[in-house]
PDB file of N, CA and C in Angstrom:
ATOM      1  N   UNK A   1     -55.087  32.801  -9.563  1.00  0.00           N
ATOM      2  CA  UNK A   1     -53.676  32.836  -9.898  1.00  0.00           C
ATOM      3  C   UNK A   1     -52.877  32.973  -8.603  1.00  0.00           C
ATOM      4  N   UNK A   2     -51.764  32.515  -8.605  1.00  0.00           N
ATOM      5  CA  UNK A   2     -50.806  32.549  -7.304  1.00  0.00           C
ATOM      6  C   UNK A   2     -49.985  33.388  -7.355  1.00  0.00           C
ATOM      7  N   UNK A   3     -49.933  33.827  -6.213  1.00  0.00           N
ATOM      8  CA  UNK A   3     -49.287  35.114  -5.816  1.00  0.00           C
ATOM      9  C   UNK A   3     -47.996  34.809  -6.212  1.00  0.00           C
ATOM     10  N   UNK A   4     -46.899  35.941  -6.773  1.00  0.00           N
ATOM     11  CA  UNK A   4     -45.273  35.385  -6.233  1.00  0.00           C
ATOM     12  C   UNK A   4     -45.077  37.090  -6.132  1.00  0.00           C
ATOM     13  N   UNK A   5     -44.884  36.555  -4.572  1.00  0.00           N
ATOM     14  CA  UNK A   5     -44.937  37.739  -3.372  1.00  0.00           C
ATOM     15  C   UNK A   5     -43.528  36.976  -2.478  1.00  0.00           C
ATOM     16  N   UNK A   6     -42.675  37.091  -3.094  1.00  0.00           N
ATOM     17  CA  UNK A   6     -41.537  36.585  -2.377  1.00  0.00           C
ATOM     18  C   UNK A   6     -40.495  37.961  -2.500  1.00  0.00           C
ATOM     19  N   UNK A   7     -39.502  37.724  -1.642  1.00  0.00           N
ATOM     20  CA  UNK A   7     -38.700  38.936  -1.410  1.00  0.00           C
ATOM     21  C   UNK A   7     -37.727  38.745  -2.250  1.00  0.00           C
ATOM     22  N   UNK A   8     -36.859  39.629  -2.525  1.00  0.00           N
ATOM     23  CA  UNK A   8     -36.217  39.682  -3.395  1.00  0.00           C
ATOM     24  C   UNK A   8     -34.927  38.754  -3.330  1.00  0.00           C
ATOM     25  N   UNK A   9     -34.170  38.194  -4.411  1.00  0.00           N
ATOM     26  CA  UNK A   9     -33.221  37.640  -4.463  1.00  0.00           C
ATOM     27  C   UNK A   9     -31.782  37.931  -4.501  1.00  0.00           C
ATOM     28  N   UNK A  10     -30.976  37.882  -3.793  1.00  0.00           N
ATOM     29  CA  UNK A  10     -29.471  38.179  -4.118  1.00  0.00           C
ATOM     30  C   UNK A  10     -29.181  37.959  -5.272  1.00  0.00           C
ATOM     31  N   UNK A  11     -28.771  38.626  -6.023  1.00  0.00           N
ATOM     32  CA  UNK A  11     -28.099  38.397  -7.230  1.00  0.00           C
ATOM     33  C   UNK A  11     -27.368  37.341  -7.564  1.00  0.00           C
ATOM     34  N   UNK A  12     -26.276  36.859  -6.847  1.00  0.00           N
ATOM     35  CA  UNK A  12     -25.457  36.260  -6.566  1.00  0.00           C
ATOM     36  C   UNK A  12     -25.951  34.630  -6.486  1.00  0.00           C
ATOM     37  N   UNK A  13     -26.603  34.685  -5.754  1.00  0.00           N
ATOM     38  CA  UNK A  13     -27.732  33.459  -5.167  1.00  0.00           C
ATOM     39  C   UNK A  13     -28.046  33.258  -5.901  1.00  0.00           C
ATOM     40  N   UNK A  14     -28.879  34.167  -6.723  1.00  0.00           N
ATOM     41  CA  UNK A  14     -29.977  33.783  -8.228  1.00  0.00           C
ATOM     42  C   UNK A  14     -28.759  33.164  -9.357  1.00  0.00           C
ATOM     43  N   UNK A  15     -27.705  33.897  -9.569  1.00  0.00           N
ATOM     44  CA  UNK A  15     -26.923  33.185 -10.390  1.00  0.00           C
ATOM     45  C   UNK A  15     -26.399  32.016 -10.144  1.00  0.00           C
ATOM     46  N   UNK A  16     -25.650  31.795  -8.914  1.00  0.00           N
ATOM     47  CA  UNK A  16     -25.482  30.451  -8.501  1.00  0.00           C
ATOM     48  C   UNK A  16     -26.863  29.275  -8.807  1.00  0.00           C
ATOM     49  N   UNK A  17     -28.074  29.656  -8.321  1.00  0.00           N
ATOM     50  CA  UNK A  17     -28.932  28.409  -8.186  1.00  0.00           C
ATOM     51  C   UNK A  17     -29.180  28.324 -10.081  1.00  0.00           C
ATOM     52  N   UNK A  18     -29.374  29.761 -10.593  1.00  0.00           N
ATOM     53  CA  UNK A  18     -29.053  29.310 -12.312  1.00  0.00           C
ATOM     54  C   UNK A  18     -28.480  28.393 -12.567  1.00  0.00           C
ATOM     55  N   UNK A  19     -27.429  28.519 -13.038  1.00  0.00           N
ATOM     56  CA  UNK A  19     -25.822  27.660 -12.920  1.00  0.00           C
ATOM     57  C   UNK A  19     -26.263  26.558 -12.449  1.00  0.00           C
ATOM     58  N   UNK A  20     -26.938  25.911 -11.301  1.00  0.00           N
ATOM     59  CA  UNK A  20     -27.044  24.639 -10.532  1.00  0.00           C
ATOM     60  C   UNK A  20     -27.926  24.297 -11.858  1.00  0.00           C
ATOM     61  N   UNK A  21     -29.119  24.533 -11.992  1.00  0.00           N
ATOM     62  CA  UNK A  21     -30.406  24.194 -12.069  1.00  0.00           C
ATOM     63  C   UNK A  21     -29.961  23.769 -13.696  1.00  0.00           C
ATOM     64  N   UNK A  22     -29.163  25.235 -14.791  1.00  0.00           N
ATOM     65  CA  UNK A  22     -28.749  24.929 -15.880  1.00  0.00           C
ATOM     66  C   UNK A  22     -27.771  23.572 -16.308  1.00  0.00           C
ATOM     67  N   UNK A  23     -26.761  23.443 -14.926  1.00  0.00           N
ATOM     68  CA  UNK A  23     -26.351  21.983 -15.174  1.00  0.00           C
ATOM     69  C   UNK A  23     -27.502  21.037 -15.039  1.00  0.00           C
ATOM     70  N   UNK A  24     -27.779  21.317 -14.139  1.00  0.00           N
ATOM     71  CA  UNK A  24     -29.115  19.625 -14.083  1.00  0.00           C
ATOM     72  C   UNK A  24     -29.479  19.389 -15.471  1.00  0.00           C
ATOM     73  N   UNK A  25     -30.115  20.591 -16.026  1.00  0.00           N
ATOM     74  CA  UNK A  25     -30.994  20.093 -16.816  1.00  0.00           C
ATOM     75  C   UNK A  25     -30.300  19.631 -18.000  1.00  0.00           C
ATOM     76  N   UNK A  26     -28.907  20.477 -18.631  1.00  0.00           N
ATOM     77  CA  UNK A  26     -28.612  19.555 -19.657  1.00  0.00           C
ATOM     78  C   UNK A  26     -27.707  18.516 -18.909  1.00  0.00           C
ATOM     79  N   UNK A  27     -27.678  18.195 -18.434  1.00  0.00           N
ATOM     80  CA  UNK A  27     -27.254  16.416 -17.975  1.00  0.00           C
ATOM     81  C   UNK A  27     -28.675  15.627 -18.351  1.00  0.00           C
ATOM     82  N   UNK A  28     -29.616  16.316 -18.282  1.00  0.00           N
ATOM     83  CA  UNK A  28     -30.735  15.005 -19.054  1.00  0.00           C
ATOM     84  C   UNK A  28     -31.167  15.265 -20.440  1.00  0.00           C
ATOM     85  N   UNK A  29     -30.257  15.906 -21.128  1.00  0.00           N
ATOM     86  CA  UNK A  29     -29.978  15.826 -22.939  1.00  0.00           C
ATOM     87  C   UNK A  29     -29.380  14.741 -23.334  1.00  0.00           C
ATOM     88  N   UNK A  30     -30.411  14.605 -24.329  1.00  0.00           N
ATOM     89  CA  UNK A  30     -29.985  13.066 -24.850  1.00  0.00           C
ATOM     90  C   UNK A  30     -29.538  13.827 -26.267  1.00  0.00           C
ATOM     91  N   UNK A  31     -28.074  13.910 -26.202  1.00  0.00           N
ATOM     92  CA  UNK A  31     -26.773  14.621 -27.549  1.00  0.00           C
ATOM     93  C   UNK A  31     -27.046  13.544 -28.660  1.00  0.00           C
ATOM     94  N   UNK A  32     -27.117  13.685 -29.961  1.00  0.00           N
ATOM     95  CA  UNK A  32     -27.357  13.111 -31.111  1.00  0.00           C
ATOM     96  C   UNK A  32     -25.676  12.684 -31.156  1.00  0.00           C
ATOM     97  N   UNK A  33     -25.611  11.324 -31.897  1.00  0.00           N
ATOM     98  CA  UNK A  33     -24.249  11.331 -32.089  1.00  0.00           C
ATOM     99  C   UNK A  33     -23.807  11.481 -33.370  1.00  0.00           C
ATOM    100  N   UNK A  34     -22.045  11.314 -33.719  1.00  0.00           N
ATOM    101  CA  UNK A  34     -21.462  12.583 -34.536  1.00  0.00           C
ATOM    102  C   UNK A  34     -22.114  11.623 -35.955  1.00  0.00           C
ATOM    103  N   UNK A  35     -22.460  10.268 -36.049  1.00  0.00           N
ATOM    104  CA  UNK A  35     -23.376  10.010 -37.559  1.00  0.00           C
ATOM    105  C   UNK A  35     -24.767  10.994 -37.735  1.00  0.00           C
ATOM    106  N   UNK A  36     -25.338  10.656 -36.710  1.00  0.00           N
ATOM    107  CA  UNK A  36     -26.808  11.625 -36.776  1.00  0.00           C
ATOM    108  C   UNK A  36     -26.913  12.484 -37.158  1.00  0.00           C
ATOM    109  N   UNK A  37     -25.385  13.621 -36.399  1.00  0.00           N
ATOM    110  CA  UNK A  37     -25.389  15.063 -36.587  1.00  0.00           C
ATOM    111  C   UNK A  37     -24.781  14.855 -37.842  1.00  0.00           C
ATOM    112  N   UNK A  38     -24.218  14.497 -38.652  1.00  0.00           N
ATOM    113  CA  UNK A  38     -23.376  14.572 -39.673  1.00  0.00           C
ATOM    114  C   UNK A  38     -24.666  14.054 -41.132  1.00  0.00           C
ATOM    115  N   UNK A  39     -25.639  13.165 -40.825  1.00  0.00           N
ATOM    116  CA  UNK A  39     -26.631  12.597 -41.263  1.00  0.00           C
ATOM    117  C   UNK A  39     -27.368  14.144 -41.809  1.00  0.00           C
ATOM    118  N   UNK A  40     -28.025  14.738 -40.468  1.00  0.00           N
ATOM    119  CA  UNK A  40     -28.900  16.045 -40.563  1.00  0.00           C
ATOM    120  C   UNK A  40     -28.085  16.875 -40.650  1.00  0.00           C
ATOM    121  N   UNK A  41     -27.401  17.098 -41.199  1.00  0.00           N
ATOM    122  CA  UNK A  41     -26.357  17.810 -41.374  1.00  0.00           C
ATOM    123  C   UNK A  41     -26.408  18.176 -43.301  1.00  0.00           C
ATOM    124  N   UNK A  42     -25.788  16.928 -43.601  1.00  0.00           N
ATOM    125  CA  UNK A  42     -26.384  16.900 -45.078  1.00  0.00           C
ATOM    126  C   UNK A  42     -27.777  16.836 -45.414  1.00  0.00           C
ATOM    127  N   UNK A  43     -28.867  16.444 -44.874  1.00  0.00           N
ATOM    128  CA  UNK A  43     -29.962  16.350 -45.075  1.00  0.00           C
ATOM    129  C   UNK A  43     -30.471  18.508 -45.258  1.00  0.00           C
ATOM    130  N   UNK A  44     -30.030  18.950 -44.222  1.00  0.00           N
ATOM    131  CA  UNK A  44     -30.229  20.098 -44.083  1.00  0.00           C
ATOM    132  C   UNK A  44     -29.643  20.894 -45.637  1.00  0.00           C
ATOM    133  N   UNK A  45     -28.631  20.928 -45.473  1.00  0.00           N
ATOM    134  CA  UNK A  45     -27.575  21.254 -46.892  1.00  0.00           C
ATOM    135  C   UNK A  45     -28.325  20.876 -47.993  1.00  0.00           C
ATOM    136  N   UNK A  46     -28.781  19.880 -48.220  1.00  0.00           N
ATOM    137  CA  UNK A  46     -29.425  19.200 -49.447  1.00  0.00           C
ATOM    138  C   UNK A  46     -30.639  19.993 -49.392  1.00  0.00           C
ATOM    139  N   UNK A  47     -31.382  20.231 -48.580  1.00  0.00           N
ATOM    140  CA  UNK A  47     -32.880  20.825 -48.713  1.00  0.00           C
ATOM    141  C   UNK A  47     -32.772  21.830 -48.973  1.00  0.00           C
ATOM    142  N   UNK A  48     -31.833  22.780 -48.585  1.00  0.00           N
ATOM    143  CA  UNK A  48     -30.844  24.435 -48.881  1.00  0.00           C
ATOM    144  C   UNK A  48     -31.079  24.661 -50.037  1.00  0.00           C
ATOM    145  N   UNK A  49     -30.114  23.930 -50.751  1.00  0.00           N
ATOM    146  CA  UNK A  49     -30.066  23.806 -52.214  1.00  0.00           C
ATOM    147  C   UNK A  49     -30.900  23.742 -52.488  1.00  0.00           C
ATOM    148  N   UNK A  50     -31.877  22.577 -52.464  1.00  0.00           N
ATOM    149  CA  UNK A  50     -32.749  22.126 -53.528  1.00  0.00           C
ATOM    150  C   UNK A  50     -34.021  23.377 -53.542  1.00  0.00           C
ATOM    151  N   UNK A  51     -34.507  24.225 -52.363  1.00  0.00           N
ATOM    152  CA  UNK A  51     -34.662  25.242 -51.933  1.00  0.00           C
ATOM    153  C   UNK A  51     -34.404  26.307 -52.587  1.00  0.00           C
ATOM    154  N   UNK A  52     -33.187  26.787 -52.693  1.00  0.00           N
ATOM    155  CA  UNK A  52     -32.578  27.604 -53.643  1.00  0.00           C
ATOM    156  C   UNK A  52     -33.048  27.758 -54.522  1.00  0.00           C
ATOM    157  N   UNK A  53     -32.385  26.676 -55.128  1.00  0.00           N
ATOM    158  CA  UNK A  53     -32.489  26.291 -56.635  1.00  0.00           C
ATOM    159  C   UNK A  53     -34.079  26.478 -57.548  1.00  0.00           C
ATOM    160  N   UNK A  54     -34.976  26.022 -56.378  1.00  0.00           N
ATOM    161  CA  UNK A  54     -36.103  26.539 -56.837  1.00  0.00           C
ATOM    162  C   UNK A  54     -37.087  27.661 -57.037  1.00  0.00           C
ATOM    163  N   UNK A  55     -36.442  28.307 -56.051  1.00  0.00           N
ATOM    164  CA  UNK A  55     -36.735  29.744 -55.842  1.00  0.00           C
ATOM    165  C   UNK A  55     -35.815  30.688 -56.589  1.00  0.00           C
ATOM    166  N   UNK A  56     -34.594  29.901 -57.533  1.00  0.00           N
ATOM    167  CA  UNK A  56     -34.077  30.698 -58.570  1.00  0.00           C
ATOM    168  C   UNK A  56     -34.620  30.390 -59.792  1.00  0.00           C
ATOM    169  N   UNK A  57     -35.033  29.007 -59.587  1.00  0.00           N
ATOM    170  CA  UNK A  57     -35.866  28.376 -61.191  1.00  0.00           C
ATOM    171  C   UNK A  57     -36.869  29.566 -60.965  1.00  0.00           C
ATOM    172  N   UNK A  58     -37.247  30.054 -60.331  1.00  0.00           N
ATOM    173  CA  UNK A  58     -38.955  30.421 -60.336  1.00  0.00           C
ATOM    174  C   UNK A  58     -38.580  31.615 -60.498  1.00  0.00           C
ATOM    175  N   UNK A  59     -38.121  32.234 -59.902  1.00  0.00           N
ATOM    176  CA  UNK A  59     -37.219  33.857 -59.970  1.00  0.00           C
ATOM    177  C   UNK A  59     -36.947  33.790 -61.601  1.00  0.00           C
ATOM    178  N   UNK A  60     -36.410  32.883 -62.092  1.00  0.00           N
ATOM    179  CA  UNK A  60     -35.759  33.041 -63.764  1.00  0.00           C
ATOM    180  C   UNK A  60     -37.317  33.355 -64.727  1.00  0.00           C
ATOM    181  N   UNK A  61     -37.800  32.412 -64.330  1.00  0.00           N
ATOM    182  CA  UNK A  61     -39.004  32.054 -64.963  1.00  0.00           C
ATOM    183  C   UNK A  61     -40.191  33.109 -65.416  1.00  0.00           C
ATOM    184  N   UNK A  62     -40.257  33.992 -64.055  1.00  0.00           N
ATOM    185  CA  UNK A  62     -41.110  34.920 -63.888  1.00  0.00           C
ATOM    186  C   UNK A  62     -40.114  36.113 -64.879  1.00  0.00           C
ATOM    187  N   UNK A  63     -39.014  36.198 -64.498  1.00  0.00           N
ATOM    188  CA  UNK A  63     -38.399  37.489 -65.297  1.00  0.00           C
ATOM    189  C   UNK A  63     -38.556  37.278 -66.505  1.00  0.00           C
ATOM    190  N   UNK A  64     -38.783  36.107 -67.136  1.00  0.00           N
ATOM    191  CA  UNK A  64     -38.750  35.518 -69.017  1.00  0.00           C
ATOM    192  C   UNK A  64     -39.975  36.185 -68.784  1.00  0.00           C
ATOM    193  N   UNK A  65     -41.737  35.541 -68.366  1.00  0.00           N
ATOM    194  CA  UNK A  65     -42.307  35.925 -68.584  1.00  0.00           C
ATOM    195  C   UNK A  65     -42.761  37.214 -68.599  1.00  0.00           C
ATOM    196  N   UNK A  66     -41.838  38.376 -67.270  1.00  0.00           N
ATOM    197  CA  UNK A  66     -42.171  39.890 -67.662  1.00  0.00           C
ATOM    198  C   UNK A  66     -41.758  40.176 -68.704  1.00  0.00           C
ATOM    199  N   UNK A  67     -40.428  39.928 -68.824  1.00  0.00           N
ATOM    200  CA  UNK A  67     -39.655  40.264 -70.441  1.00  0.00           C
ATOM    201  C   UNK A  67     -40.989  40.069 -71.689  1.00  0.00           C
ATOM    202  N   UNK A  68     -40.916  38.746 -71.602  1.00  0.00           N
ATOM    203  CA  UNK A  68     -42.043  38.059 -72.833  1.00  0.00           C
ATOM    204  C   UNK A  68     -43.309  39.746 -73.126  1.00  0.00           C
ATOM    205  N   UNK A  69     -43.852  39.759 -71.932  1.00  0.00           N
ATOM    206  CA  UNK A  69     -45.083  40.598 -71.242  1.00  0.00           C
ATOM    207  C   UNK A  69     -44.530  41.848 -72.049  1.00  0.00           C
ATOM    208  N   UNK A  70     -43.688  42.499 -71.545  1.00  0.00           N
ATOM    209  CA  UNK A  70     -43.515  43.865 -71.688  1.00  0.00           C
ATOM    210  C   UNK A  70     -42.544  43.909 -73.445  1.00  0.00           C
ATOM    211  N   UNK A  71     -42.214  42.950 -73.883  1.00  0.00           N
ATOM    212  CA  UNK A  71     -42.129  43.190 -75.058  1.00  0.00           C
ATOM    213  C   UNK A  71     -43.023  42.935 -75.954  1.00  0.00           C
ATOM    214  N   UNK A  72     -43.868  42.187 -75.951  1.00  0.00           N
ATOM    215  CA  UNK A  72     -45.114  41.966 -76.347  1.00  0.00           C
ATOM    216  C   UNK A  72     -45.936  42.940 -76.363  1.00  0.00           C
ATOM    217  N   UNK A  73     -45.972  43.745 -75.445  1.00  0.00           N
ATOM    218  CA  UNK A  73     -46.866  44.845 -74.707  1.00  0.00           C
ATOM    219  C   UNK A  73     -46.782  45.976 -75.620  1.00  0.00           C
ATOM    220  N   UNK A  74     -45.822  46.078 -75.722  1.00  0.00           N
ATOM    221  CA  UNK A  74     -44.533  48.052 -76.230  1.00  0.00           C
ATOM    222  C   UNK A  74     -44.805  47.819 -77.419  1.00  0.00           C
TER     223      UNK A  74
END
């Protein structure tokens, strides 16, 4: 493994070359455009729901059957 045995950094320095290094890199983001984002956008929303919805179908479902259970039961 390689040493990092370097001296310490100015604060200042370290934030500046941040800042440099953080622009570089998103300048080579390739940004979705506003159909795409608007595309996965609803796609996301739609899966939410449909998500939901099933995990409330199933939530309903199970409470009928305790009900069913425990009146049956008593």
């Amino acid at each position: 493994m390689a040493s990092t045995s370097h001296k310490k950094e100015n604060p200042i320095q370290w934030l500046v070359r941040y800042v440099k290094e953080s622009r570089s890199e998103m300048l080579k983001v390739t940004w979705p455009s506003k159909q795409e984002t608007i595309k996965y956008s609803i796609i996301t929303i739609a899966l939410s729901l449909a998500i939901a919805a099933f995990f409330g179908g199933l939530d309903w479902l199970l409470n009928k059957g305790l009900e069913w259970l425990v009146f049956f039961t008593a």
